[in-house]
Structures are given as C-alpha cells and as structure tokens.
Protein backbone atom coordinates (compact mmCIF):
# COMPACT_ATOMS: atom_id res chain seq x y z
CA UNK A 1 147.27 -2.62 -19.89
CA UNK A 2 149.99 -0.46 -21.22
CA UNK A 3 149.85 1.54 -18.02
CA UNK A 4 150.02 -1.19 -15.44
CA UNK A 5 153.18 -2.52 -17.35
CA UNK A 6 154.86 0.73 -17.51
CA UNK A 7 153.90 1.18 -13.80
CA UNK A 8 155.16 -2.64 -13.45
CA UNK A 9 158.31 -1.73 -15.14
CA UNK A 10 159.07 1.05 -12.82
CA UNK A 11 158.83 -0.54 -9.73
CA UNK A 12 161.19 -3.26 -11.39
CA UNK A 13 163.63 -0.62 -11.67
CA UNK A 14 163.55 0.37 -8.02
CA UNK A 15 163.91 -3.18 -6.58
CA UNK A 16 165.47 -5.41 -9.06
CA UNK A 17 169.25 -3.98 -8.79
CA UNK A 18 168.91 -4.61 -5.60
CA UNK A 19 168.08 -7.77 -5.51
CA UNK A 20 170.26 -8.34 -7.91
CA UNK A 21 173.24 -7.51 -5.70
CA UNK A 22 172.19 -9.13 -2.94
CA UNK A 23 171.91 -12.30 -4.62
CA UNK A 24 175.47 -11.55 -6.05
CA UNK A 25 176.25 -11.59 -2.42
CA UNK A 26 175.03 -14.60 -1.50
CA UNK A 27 176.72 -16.12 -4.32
CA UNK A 28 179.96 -14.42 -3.64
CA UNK A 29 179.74 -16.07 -0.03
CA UNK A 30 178.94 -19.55 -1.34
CA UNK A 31 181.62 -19.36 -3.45
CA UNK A 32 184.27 -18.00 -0.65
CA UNK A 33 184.80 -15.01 -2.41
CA UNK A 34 183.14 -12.95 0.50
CA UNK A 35 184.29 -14.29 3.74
CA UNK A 36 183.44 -13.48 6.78
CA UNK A 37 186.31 -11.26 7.48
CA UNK A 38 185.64 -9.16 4.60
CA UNK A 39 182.01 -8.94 5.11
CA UNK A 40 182.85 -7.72 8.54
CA UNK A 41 185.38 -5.19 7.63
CA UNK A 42 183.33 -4.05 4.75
CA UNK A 43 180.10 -3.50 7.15
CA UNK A 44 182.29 -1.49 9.57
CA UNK A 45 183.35 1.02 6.57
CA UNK A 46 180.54 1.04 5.33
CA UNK A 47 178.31 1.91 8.80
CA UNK A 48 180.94 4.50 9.93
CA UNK A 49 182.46 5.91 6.51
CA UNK A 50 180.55 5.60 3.39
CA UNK A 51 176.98 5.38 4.58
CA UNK A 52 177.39 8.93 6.78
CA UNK A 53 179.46 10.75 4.06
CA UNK A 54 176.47 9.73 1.74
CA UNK A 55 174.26 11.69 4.06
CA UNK A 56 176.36 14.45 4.62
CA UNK A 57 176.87 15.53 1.30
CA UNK A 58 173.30 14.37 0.22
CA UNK A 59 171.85 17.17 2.83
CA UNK A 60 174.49 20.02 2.04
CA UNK A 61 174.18 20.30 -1.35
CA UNK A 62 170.74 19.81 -1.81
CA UNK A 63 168.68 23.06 -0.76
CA UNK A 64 166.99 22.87 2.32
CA UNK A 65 163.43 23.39 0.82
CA UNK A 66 164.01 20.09 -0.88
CA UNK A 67 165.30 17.87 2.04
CA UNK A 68 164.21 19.35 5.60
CA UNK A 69 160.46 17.93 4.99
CA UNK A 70 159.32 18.40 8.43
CA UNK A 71 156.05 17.27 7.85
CA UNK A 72 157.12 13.82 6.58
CA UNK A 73 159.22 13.66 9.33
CA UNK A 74 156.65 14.00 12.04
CA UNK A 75 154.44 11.75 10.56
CA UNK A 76 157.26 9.25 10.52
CA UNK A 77 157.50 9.28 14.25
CA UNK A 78 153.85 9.41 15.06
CA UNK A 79 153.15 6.55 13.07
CA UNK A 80 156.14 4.37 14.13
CA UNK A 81 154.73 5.48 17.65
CA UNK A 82 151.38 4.21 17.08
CA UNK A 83 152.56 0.92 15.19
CA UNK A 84 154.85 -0.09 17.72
CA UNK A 85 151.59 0.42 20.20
CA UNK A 86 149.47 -1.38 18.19
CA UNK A 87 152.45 -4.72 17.89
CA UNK A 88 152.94 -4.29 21.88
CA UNK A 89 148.90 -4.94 21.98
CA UNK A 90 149.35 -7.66 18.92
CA UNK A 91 152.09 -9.49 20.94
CA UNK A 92 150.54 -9.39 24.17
CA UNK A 93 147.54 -11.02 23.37
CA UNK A 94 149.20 -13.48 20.76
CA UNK A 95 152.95 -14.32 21.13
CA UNK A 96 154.16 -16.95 23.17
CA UNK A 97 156.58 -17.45 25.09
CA UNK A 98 156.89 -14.22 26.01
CA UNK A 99 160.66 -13.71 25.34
CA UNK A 100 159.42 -14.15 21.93
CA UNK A 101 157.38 -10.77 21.94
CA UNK A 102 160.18 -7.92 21.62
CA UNK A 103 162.37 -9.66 18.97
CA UNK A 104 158.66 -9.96 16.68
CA UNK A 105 157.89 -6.30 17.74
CA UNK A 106 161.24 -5.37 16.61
CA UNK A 107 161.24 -7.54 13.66
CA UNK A 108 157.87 -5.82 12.88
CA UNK A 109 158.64 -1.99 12.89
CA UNK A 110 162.57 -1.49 12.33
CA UNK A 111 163.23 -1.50 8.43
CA UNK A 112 166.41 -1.35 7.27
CA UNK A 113 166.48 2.01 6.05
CA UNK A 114 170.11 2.83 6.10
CA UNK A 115 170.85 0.87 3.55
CA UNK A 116 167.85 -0.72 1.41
CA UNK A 117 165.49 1.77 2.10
CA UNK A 118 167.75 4.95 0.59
CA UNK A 119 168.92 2.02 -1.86
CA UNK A 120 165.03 2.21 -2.88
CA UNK A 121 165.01 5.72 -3.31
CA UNK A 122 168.21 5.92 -4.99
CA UNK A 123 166.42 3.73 -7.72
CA UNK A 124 163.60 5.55 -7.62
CA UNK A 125 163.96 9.47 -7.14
CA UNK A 126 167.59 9.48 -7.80
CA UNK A 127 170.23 11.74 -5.41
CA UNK A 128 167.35 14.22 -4.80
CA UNK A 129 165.34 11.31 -3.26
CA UNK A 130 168.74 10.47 -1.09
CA UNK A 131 168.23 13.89 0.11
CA UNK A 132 165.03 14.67 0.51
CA UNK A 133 165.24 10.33 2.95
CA UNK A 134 167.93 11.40 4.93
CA UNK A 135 166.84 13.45 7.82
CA UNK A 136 164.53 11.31 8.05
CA UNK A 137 166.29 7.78 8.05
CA UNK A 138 168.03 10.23 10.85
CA UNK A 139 165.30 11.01 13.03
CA UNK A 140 163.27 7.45 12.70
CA UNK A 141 166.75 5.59 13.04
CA UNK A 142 166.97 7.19 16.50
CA UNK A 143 162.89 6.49 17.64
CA UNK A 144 163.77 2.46 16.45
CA UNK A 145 166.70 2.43 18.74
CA UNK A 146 164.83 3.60 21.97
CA UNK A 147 161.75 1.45 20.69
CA UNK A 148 164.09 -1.53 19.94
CA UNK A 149 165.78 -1.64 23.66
CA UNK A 150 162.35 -0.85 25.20
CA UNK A 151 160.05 -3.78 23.96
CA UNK A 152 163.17 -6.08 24.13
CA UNK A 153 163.84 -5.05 27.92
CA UNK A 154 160.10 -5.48 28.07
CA UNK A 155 159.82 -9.51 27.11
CA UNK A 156 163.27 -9.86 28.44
CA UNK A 157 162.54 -8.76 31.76
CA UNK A 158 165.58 -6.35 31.62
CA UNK A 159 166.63 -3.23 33.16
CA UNK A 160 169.44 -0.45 32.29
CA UNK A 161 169.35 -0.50 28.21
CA UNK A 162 167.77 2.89 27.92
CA UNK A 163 170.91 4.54 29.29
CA UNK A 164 173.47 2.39 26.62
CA UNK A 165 170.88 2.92 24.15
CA UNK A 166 170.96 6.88 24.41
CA UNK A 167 175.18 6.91 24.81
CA UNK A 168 175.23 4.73 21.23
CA UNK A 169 172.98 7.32 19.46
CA UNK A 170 175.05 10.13 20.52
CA UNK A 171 177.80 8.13 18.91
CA UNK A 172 175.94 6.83 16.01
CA UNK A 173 177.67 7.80 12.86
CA UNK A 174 174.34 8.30 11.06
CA UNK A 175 173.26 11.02 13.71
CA UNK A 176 177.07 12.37 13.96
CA UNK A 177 176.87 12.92 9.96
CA UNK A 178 173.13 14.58 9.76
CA UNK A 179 174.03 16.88 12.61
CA UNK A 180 177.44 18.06 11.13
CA UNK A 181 175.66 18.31 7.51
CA UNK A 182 172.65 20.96 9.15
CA UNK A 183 175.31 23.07 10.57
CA UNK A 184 176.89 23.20 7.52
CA UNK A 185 173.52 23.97 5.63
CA UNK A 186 172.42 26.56 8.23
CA UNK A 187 175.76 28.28 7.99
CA UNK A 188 175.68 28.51 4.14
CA UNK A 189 179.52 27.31 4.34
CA UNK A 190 180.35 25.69 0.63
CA UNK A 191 182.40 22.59 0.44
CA UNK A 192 186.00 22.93 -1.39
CA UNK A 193 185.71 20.91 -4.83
CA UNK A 194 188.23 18.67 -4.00
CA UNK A 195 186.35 17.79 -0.89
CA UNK A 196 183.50 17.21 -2.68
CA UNK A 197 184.56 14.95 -5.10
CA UNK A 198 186.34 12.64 -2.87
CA UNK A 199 182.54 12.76 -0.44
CA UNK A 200 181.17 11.51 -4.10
CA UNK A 201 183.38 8.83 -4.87
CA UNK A 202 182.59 7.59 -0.82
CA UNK A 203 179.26 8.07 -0.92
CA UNK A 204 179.11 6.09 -4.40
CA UNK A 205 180.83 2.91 -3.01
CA UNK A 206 178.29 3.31 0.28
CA UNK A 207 175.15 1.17 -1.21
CA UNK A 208 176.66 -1.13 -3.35
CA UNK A 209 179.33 -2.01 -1.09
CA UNK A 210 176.38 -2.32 2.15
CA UNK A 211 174.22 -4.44 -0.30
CA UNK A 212 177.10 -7.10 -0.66
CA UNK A 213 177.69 -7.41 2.70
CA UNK A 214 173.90 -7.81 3.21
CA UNK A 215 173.66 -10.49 0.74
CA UNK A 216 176.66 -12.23 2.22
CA UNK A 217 175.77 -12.05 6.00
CA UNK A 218 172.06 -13.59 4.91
CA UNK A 219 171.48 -17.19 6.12
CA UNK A 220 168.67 -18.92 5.06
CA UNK A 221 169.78 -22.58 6.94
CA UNK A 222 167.70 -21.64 9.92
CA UNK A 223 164.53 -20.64 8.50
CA UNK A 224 162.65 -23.92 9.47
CA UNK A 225 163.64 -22.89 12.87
CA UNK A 226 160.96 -20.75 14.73
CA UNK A 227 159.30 -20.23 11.21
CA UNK A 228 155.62 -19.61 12.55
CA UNK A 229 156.98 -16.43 14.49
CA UNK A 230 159.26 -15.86 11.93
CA UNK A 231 155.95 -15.63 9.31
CA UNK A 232 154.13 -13.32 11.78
CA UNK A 233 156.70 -10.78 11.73
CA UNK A 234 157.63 -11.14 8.04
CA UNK A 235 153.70 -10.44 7.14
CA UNK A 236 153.75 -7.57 9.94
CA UNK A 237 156.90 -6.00 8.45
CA UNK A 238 156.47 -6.58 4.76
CA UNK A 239 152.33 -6.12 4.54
CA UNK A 240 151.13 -5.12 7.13
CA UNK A 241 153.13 -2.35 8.46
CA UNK A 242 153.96 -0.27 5.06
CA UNK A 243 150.33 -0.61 4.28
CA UNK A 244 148.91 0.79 6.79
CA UNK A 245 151.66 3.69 7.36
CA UNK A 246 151.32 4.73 3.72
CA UNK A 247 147.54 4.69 3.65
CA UNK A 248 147.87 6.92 6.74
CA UNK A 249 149.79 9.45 4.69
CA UNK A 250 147.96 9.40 1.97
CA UNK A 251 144.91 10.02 3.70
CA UNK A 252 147.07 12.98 4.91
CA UNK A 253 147.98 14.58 2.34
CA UNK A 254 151.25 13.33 1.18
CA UNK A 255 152.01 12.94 -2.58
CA UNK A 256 154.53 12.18 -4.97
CA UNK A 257 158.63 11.98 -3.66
CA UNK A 258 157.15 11.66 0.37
CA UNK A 259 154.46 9.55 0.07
CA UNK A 260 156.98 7.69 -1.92
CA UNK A 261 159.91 7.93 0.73
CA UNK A 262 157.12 7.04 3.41
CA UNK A 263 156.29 3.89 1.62
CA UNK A 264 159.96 2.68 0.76
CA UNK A 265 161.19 3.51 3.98
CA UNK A 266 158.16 1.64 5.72
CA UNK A 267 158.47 -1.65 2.74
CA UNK A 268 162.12 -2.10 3.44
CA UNK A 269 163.08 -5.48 5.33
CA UNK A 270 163.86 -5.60 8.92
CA UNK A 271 167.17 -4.17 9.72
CA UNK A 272 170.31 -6.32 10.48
CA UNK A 273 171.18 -4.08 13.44
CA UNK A 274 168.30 -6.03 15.07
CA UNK A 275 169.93 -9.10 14.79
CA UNK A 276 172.83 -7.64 16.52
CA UNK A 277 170.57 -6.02 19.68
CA UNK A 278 168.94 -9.08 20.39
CA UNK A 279 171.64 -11.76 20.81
CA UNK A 280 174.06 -9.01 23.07
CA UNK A 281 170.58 -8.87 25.03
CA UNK A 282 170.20 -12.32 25.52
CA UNK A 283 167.28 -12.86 23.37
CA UNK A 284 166.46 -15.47 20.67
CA UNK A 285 168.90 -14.75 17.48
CA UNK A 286 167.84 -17.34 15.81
CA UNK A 287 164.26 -15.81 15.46
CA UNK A 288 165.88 -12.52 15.13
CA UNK A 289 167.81 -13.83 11.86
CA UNK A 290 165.13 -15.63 10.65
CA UNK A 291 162.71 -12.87 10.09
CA UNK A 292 165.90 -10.55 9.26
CA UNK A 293 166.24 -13.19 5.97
CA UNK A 294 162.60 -13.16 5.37
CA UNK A 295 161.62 -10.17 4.90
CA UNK A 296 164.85 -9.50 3.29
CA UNK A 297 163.37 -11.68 0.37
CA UNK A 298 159.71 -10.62 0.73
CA UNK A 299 160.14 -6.97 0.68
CA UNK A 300 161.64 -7.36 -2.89
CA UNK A 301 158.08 -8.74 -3.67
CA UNK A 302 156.22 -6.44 -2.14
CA UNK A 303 157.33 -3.40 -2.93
CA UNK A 304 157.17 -3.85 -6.53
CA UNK A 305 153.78 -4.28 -6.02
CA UNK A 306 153.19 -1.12 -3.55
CA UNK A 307 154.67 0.85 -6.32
CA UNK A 308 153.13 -0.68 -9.34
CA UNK A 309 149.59 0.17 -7.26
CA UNK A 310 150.65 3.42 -6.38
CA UNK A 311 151.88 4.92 -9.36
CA UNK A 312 148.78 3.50 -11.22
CA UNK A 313 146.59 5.43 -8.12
CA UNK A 314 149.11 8.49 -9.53
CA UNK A 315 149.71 8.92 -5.45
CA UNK A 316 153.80 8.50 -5.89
C-alpha cells in the first residue's frame, strides 16, 4: 500500500502543476484578466522565442550521450507510422461523414508535445528529461505535420498541402532551434555565460507562460457539439494510443527516462496546432476544438495513472 501511494504521489507531481496552471488559465480568462489579445501575443512568443531557446540550450549543454537517443527516436516514428495506419483503417470502416475522418485521425495521434508533453517531463525527470525529449519532440513534430495535412487532404478531398506543409517545417521554429543547437553540439563551440543566462531566464518563462495561454484559449461551450466523435478521439488519444505505443517499447526494451519520455510524449492531449490546420483547411473546427478540450482534461487523468502503474511495474 505504501508503494502504490508513493508511486501515486509521484505521478501527482508530474501532472498536478500542470493542471494547476491551466486551470489558473481558464480562470484568468473568465475573469478578463487573459484576453484574447494577450493570449495571442503570448502564444506567438512563446512558439517562436521561449519554447525554441528552451530546446536549444536544453540540447547544447547536455552531453550528447544523454540526449541524441536514436533508438527512442526511431521507435517514435515507426510507431506514430503504424498508429496513424491503424486510425486510417479505424476511420474508414467507422467514421461518418467522411470529412469527419482526418480531424479524428489527427485528434488521435498528434499530442501536444511542445508544450505539455516536455511540461511532463520537466515534472518528472527534471532539465535532463527536457534534454534527453527534445530531439525527439523535433523529429515526431515534423512526421505529425506531414501526417496531419495528409489524412486531412484525405477526408477533405484536397490537393497541394504537402508542398505548404514541407515550406512551414523548414520554417518551424522548433526545427530551426534543434538544428542550430546540433551544430553547436557537434562543433564543441561553448556558449558565453552571459548568453547563457539570458537562454535560462527564456527558456524558464517558456512552459509556464505556454500553459496559460493553453488554459485560456480552452473552450469547453461546444463540447455537446459533435461529442460522440469528439469521445472516439479523446479515448483514441488519451487510452488508447499511449497504451499501446508504450507497451510496444517496453516490449522493446526501453526502460527508465525513455520508456518514460515515450509514454508522456504519447499521454499528452491533442495539440492546439490541430485546431489551427483544420479550420484554414476547411474542415470541422468545432470537432477539432472539441477533442482539443477533451483530452486536454483527460490526459491529466490518465497519465497519473500510466505512471502510478508504471513505476509500480519499476518500467519508468
């Protein structure tokens, strides 16, 4: 008993800050403190400063035997491969209407990793866990985007997204940041102090700052909208999906920090960037923010209890 509280307590400590400031801001919003201008402005910083300085200076100053875990990284992309498959298959034989299919298929595989997931194993691994999550928020950020434009041109019966698709990840600020950080790293170049502590006090403000904007951009006044799609995806994406990634790793092999990456990376809601993709394609937003605010609230759930089982399986 001792040892399923203590494993309880831990998981606690990985996802109750977080929901903690999320609910701050959705309070913050219902009180007008946030508005929508700020929440806006605050996004933008935080997707093109604080968020890539954070991975910068995570990579370069850890060493590279403790973040470049190629092996995790592969398996990332294989199994995000073979999930997004298997949804294709799912939606094909049970979504309807079909415009429907590639904002569930979306909703189902693209956590947001950016900014809960390394929030998750900030809480859990500290800065080292930051490190060792960023090439590969990096590499699977770039596989959701292609995925994300494919299965949505798919059900959408559009053509030509690939092409903008491909031009935004060379833009990305995420991708921009990792590749700038491994030429660093592979160059052995050391950062002036003064640098440094300015990247700290950026990369600091990054998750807290991306977790109020979160919490304020939530809205939970269209969930009885669409809400039997929006419960297939949210079960997909929050049970479904990290369950059988993780299993798949641990059957592998992995253990400890990447089995525990894998699993908060994989538990992590649905990523607002979705949201975004599918209304400038046309698609149904409302769906797309449904399951966005669903999972947002279920993953808190669930991933206390993935990591309550798997530290008392001593697999994390």
């Amino acid at each position: 008993m001792n040892l399923l509280l203590s494993n309880l307590q831990f998981a606690l400590t990985i996802t109750t800050p977080i929901f903690i400031i999320l609910a701050l801001g959705i309070l913050l919003r219902h009180l007008n403190i946030l508005t929508d201008a700020f929440i806006d402005s605050g996004s933008k910083i935080v997707f093109t400063v604080a968020l890539p300085v954070l991975l910068f200076t995570s990579i370069v100053q850890t060493p590279a035997d403790q973040s470049h875990d190629l092996p995790l990284i592969a398996y990332g992309l294989v199994a995000t491969l073979v999930i997004y498959v298997l949804l294709e298959l799912f939606a094909q034989r049970w979504i309807q209407p079909v415009a429907d299919r590639g904002v569930i298929v979306q909703g189902a595989f693209r956590s947001n990793m950016g900014i809960i997931g390394l929030a998750y194993c900030l809480n859990a691994y500290g800065t080292a866990g930051v490190a060792a999550a960023s090439l590969y928020v990096g590499f699977v950020t770039i596989l959701f985007n292609i995925l994300a434009v494919i299965t949505l041109s798919r059900s959408l019966h559009r053509e030509g997204g690939l092409k903008q698709t491909f031009l935004g990840i060379l833009k990305n600020p995420f991708i921009i940041a990792i590749i700038l950080a491994l030429i660093v790293s592979a160059l052995g170049w050391k950062l002036p102090p003064l640098l440094v502590q300015t990247g700290d006090y950026l990369a600091r403000m990054a998750l807290p700052l991306a977790l109020l904007c979160t919490g304020g951009a939530l809205s939970f006044k269209a969930l009885r909208l669409e809400s039997h799609s929006t419960l297939i995806a949210t079960v997909m994406k929050a049970v479904i999906v990290p369950l059988l990634i993780t299993t798949g790793g641990a059957l592998l092999g992995f253990r400890g920090i990447s089995l525990g990456i894998l699993f908060l990376m994989t538990s992590a809601p649905t990523a607002a960037a979705s949201y975004i993709m599918v209304r400038a394609m046309g698609g149904n937003a409302v769906l797309a923010a449904n399951i966005i605010a669903l999972t947002t609230l279920a993953s808190i759930f669930t991933t206390s209890i993935g990591v309550t089982l798997l530290k008392g399986l001593e697999l994390m």
